[in-house]
C-alpha atoms as a PDB file:
ATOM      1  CA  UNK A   1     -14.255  26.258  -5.705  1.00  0.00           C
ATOM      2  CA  UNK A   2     -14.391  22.126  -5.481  1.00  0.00           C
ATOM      3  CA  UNK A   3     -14.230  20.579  -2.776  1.00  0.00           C
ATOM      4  CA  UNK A   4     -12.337  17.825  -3.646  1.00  0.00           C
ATOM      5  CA  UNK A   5      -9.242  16.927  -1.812  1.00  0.00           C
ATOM      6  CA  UNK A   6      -6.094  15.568  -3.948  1.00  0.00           C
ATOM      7  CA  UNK A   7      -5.116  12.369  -2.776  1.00  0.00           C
ATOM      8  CA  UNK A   8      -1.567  10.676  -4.615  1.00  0.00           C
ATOM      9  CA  UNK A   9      -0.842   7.091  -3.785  1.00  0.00           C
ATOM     10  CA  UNK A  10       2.687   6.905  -4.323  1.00  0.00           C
ATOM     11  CA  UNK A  11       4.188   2.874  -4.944  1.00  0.00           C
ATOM     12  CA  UNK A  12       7.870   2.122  -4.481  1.00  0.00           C
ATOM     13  CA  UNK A  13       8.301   1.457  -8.292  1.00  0.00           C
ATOM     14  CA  UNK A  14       8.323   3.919 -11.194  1.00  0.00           C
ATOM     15  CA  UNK A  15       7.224   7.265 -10.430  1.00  0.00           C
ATOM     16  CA  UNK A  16       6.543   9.549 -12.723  1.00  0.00           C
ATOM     17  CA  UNK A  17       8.695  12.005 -14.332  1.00  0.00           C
ATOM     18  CA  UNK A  18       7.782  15.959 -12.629  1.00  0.00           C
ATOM     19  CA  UNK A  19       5.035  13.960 -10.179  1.00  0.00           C
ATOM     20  CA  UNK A  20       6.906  15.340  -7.091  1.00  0.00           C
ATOM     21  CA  UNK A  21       5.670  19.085  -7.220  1.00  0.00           C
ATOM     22  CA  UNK A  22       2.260  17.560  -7.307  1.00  0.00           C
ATOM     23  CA  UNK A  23       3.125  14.942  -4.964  1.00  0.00           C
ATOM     24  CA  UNK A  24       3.767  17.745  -2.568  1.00  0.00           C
ATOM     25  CA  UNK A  25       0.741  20.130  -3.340  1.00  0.00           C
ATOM     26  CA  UNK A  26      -1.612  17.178  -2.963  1.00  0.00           C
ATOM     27  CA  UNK A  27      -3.961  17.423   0.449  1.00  0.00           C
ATOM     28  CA  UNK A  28      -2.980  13.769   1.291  1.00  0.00           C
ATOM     29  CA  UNK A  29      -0.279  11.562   0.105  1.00  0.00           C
ATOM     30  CA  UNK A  30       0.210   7.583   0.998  1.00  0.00           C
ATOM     31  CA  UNK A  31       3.311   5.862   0.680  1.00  0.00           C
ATOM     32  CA  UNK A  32       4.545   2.149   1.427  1.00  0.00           C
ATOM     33  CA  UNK A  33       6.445   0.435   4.370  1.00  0.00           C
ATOM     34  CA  UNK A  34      10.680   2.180   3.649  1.00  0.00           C
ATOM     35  CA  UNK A  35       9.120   4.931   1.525  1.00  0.00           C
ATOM     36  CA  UNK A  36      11.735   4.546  -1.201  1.00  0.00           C
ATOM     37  CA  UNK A  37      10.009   7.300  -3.046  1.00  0.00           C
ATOM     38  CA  UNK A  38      10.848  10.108  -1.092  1.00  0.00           C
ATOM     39  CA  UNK A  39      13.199  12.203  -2.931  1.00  0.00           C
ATOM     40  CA  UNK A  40      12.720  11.961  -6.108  1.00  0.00           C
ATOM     41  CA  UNK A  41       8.675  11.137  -5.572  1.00  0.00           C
ATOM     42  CA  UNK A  42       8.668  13.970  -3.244  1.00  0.00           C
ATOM     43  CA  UNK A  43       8.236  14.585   0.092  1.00  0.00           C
ATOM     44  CA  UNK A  44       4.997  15.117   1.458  1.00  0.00           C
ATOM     45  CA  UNK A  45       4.348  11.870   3.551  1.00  0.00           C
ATOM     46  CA  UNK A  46       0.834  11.480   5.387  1.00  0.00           C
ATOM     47  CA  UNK A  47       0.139   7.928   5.685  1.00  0.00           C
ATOM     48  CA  UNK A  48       2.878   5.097   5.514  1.00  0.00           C
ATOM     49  CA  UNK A  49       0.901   2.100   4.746  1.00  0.00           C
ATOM     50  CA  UNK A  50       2.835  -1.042   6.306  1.00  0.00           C
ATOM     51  CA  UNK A  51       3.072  -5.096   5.836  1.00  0.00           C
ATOM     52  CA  UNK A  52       1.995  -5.829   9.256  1.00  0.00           C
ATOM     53  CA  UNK A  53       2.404  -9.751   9.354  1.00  0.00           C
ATOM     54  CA  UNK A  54       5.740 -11.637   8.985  1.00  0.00           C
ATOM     55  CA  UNK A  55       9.505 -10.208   7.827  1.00  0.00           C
ATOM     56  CA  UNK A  56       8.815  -6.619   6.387  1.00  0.00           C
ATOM     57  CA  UNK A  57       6.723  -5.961   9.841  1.00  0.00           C
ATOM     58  CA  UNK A  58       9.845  -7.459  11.794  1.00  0.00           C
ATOM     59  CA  UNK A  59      12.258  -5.303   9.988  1.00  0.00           C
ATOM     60  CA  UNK A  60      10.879  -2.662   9.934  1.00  0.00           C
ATOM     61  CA  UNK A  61       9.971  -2.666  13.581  1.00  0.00           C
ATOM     62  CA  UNK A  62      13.385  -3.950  14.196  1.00  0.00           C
ATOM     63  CA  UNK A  63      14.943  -0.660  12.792  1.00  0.00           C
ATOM     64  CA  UNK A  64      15.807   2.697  14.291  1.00  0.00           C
ATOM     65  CA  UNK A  65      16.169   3.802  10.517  1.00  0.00           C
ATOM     66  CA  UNK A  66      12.791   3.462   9.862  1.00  0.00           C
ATOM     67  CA  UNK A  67      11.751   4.359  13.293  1.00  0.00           C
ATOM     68  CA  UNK A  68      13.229   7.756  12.666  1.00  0.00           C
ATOM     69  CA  UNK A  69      12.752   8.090   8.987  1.00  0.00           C
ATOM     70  CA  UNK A  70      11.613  11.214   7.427  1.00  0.00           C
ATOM     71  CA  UNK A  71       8.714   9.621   5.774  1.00  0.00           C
ATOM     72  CA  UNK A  72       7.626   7.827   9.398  1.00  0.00           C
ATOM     73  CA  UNK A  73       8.143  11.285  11.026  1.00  0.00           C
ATOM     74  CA  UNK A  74       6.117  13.164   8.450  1.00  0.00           C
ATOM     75  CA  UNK A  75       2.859  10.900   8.675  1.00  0.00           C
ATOM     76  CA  UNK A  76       0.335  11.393  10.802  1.00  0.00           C
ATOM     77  CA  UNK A  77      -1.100   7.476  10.463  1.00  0.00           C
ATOM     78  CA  UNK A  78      -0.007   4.182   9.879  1.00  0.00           C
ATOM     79  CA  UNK A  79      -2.084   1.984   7.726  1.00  0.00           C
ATOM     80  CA  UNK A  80      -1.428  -1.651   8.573  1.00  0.00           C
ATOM     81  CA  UNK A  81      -2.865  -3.400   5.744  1.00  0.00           C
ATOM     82  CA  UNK A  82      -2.910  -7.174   6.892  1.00  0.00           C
ATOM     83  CA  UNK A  83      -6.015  -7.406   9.135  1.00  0.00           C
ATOM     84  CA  UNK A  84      -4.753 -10.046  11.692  1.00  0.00           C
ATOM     85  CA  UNK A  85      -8.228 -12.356  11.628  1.00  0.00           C
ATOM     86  CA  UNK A  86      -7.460 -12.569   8.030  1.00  0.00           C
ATOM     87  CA  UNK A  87      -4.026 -13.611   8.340  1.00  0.00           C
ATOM     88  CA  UNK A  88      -4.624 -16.042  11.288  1.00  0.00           C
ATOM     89  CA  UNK A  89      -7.137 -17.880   8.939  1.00  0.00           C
ATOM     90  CA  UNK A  90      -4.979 -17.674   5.985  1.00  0.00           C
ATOM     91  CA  UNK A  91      -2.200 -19.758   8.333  1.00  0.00           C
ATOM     92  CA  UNK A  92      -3.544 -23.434   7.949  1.00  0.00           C
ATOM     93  CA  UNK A  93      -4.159 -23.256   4.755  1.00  0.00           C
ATOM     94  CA  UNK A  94      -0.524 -21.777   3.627  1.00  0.00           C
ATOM     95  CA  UNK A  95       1.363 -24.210   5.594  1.00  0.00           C
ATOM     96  CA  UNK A  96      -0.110 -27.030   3.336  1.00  0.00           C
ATOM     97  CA  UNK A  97      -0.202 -25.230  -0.040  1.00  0.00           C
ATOM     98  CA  UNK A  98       3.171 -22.897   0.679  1.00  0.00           C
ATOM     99  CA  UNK A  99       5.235 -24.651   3.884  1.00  0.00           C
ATOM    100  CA  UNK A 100       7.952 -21.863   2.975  1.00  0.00           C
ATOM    101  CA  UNK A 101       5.848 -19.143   4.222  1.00  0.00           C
ATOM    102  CA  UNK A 102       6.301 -19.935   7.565  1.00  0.00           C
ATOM    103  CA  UNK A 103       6.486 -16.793   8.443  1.00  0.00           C
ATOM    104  CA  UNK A 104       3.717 -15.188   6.819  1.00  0.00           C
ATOM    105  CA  UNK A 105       1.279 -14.691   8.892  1.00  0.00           C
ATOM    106  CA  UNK A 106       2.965 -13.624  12.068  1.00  0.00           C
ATOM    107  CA  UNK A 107       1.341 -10.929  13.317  1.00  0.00           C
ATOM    108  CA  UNK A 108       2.774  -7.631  14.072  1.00  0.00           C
ATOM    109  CA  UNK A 109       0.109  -5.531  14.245  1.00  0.00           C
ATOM    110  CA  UNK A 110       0.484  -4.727  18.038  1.00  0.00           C
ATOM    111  CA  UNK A 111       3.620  -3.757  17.980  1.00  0.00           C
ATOM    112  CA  UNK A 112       2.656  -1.061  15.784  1.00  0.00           C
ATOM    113  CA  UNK A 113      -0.093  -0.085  17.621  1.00  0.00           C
ATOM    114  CA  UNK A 114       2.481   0.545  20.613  1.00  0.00           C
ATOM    115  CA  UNK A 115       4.640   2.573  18.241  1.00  0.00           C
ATOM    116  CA  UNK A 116       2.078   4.563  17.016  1.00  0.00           C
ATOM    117  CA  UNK A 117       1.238   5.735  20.606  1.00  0.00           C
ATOM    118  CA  UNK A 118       4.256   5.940  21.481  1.00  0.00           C
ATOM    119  CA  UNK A 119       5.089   8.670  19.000  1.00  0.00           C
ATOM    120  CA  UNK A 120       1.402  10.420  18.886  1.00  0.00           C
ATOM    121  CA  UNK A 121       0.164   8.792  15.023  1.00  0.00           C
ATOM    122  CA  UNK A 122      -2.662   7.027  14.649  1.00  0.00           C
ATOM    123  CA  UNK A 123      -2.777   3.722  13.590  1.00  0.00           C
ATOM    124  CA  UNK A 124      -5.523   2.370  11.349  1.00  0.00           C
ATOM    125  CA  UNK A 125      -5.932  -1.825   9.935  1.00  0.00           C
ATOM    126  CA  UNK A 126      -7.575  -2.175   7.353  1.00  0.00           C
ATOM    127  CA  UNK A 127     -10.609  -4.079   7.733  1.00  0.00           C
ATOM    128  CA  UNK A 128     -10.617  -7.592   6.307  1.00  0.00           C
ATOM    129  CA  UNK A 129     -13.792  -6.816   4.435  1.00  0.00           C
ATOM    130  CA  UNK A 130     -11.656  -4.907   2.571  1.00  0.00           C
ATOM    131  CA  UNK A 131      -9.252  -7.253   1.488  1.00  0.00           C
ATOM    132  CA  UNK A 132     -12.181  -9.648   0.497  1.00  0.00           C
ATOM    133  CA  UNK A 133     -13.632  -7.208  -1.565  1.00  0.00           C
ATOM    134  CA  UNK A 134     -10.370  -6.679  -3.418  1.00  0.00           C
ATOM    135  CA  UNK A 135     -10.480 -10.594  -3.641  1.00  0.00           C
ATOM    136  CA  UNK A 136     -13.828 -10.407  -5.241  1.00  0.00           C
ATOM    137  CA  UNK A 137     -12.704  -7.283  -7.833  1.00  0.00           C
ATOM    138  CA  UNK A 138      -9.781  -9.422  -9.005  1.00  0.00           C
ATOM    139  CA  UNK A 139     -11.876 -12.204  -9.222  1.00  0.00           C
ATOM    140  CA  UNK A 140     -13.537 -10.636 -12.519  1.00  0.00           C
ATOM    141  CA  UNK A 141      -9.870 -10.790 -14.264  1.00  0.00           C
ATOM    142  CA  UNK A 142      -8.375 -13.853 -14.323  1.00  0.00           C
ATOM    143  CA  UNK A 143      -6.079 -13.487 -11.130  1.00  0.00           C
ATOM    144  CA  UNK A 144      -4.894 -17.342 -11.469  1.00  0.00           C
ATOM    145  CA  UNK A 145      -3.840 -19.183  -8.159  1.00  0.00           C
ATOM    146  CA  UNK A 146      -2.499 -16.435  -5.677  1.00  0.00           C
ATOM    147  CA  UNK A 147      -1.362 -16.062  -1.691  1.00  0.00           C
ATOM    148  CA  UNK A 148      -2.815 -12.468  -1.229  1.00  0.00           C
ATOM    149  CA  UNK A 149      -3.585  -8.739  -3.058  1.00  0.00           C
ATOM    150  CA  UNK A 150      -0.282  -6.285  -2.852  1.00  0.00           C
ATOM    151  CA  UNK A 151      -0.033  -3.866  -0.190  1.00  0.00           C
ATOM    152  CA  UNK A 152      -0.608  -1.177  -3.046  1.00  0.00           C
ATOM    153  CA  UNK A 153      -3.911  -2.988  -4.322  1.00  0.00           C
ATOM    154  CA  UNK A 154      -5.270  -2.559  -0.637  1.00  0.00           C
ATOM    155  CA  UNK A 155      -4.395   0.720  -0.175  1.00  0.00           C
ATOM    156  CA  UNK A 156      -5.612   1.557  -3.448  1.00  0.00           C
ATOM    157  CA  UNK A 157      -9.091   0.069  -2.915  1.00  0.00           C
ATOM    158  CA  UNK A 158      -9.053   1.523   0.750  1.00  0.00           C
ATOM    159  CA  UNK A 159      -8.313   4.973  -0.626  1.00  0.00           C
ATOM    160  CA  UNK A 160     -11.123   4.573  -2.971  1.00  0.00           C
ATOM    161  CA  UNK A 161     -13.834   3.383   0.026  1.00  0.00           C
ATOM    162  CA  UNK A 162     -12.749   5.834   2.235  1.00  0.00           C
ATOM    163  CA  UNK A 163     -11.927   9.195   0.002  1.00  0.00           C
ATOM    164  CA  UNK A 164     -14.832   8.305  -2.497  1.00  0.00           C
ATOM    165  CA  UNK A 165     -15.334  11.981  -3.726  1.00  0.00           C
ATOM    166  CA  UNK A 166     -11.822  12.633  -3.732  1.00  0.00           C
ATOM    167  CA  UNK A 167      -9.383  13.168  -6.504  1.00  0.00           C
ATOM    168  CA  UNK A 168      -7.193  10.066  -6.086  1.00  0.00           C
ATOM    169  CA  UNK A 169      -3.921   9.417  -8.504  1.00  0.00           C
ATOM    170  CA  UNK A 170      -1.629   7.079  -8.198  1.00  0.00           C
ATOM    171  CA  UNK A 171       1.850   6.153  -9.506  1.00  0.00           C
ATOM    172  CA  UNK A 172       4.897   4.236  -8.471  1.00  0.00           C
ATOM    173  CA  UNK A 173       3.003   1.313  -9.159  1.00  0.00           C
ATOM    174  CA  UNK A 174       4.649  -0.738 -11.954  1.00  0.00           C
ATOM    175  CA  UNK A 175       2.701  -3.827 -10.749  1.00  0.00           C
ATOM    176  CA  UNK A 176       5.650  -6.215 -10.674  1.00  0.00           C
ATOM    177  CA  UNK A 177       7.834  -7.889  -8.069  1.00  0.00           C
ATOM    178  CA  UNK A 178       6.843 -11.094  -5.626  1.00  0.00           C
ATOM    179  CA  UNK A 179       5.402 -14.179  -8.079  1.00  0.00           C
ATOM    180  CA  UNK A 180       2.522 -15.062  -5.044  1.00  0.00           C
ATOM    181  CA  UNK A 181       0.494 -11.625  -5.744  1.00  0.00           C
ATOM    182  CA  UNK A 182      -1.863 -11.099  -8.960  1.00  0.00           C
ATOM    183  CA  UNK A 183      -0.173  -8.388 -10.180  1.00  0.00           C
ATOM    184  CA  UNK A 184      -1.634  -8.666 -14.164  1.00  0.00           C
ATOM    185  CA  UNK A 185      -4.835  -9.027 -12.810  1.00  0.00           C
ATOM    186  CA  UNK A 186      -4.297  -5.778 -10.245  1.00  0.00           C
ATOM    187  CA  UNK A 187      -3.114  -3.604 -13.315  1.00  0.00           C
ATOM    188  CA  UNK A 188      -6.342  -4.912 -15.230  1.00  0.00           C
ATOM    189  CA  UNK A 189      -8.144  -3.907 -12.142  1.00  0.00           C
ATOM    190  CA  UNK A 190      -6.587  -0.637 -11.591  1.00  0.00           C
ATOM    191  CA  UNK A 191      -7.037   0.246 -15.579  1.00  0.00           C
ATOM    192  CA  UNK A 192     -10.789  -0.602 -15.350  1.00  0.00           C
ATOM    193  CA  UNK A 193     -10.664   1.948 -12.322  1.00  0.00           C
ATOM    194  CA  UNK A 194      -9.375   4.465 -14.250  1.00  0.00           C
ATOM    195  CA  UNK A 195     -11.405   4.120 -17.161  1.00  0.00           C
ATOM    196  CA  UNK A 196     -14.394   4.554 -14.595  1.00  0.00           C
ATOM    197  CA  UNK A 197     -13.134   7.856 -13.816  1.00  0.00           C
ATOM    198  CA  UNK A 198     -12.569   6.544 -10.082  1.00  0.00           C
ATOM    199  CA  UNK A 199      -8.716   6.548 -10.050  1.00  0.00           C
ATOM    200  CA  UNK A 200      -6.198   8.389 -12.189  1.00  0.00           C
ATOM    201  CA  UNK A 201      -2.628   7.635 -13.278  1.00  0.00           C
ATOM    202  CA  UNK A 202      -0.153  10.795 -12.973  1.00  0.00           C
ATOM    203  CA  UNK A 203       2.069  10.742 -16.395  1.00  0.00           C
ATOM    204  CA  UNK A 204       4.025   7.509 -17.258  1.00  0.00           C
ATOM    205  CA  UNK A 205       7.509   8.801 -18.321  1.00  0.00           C
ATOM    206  CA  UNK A 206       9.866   7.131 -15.693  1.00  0.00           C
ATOM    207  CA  UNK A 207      11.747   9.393 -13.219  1.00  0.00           C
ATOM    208  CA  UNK A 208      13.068   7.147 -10.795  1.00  0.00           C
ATOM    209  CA  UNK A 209      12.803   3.325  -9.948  1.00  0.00           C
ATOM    210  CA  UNK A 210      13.418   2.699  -6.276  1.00  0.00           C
ATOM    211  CA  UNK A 211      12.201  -1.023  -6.703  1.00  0.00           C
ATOM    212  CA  UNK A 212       9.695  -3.453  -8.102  1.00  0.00           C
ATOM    213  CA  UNK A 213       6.464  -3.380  -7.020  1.00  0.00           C
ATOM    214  CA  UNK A 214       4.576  -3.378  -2.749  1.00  0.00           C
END
């Protein structure tokens, strides 16, 4: 019998149509910040990975809805994907080249640590190492001028570094949505991955669009 552990990534975009059963059967499954994909995506929830730094952080923190949200109450971790050295760095630079992202780089990432202990999960940031590396991938396909990876491209490339003899499929990602990440050069990423054999796409008829792109 393998060994390997199913892993799904689920996005907050598309997911695909019948993906919930095996949603649900895999051994680990990863959603993003309000988990719009329950439901329909299924249920199974072991890691919601979170924007740590600036609005989504505060409003999410800020909420007793996501507080107390089946998908927060299900995992077992947090992922906070902003590591806050990078994000501190990133903060001079942004308020020259992008003064509207004042907010950016605040820092949550505390705050979340509290919750997490406060309600027994375990809380993990992602190493900026990481996030470099990604930088460095997307380098290879023509990412143009861009603030920062997607949430999902971390977690993606996390999942990949840390589960490397895993089965790992994703879907929900339609890689779409804010104009400041590389999204055509993440989807060129993520199809090289897949062509590698290292990542897998569950089937691409559309069940249900909770929103565009993480």
């Amino acid at each position: 019998m393998s060994s390997r552990r199913r892993v799904v990534i689920v996005g907050n975009g598309e997911v695909a149509a019948g993906a919930a059963a095996e949603i649900d059967a895999a051994d680990l499954v990863i959603r993003f910040n309000d988990s719009r994909s329950m439901g329909a995506g299924g249920n199974r929830t072991d890691v919601v990975a979170v924007c740590n730094t600036g609005r989504p952080a505060r409003a999410m923190l800020g909420s007793a809805e996501w507080r107390k949200s089946p998908a927060v109450a299900a995992a077992s971790e947090i992922w906070s994907v902003r590591d806050p050295r990078k994000f501190e760095a990133l903060r001079a630079p942004l308020a020259v080249s992008h003064p509207e992202l004042d907010d950016f780089c605040d820092d949550y990432t505390d705050q979340f640590t509290v919750f997490c202990q406060a309600v027994g999960k375990r809380h993990v940031v992602i190493d900026q190492s990481l996030h470099e590396s990604v930088d460095a991938a997307l380098a290879e396909h023509d990412p143009g001028s861009y603030v920062v990876p997607s949430s999902g491209m971390i977690v993606i490339a996390e999942a990949m570094a840390r589960y490397p003899d895993d089965d790992i499929a994703i879907t929900g990602f339609s890689h779409t949505g804010w104009e400041e990440h590389p999204f055509a050069a993440e989807k060129r990423l993520v199809n090289a991955y897949v062509s590698l054999g290292r990542l897998r796409r569950l089937a691409d008829k559309t069940l249900f669009s909770a929103s565009q792109g993480d």
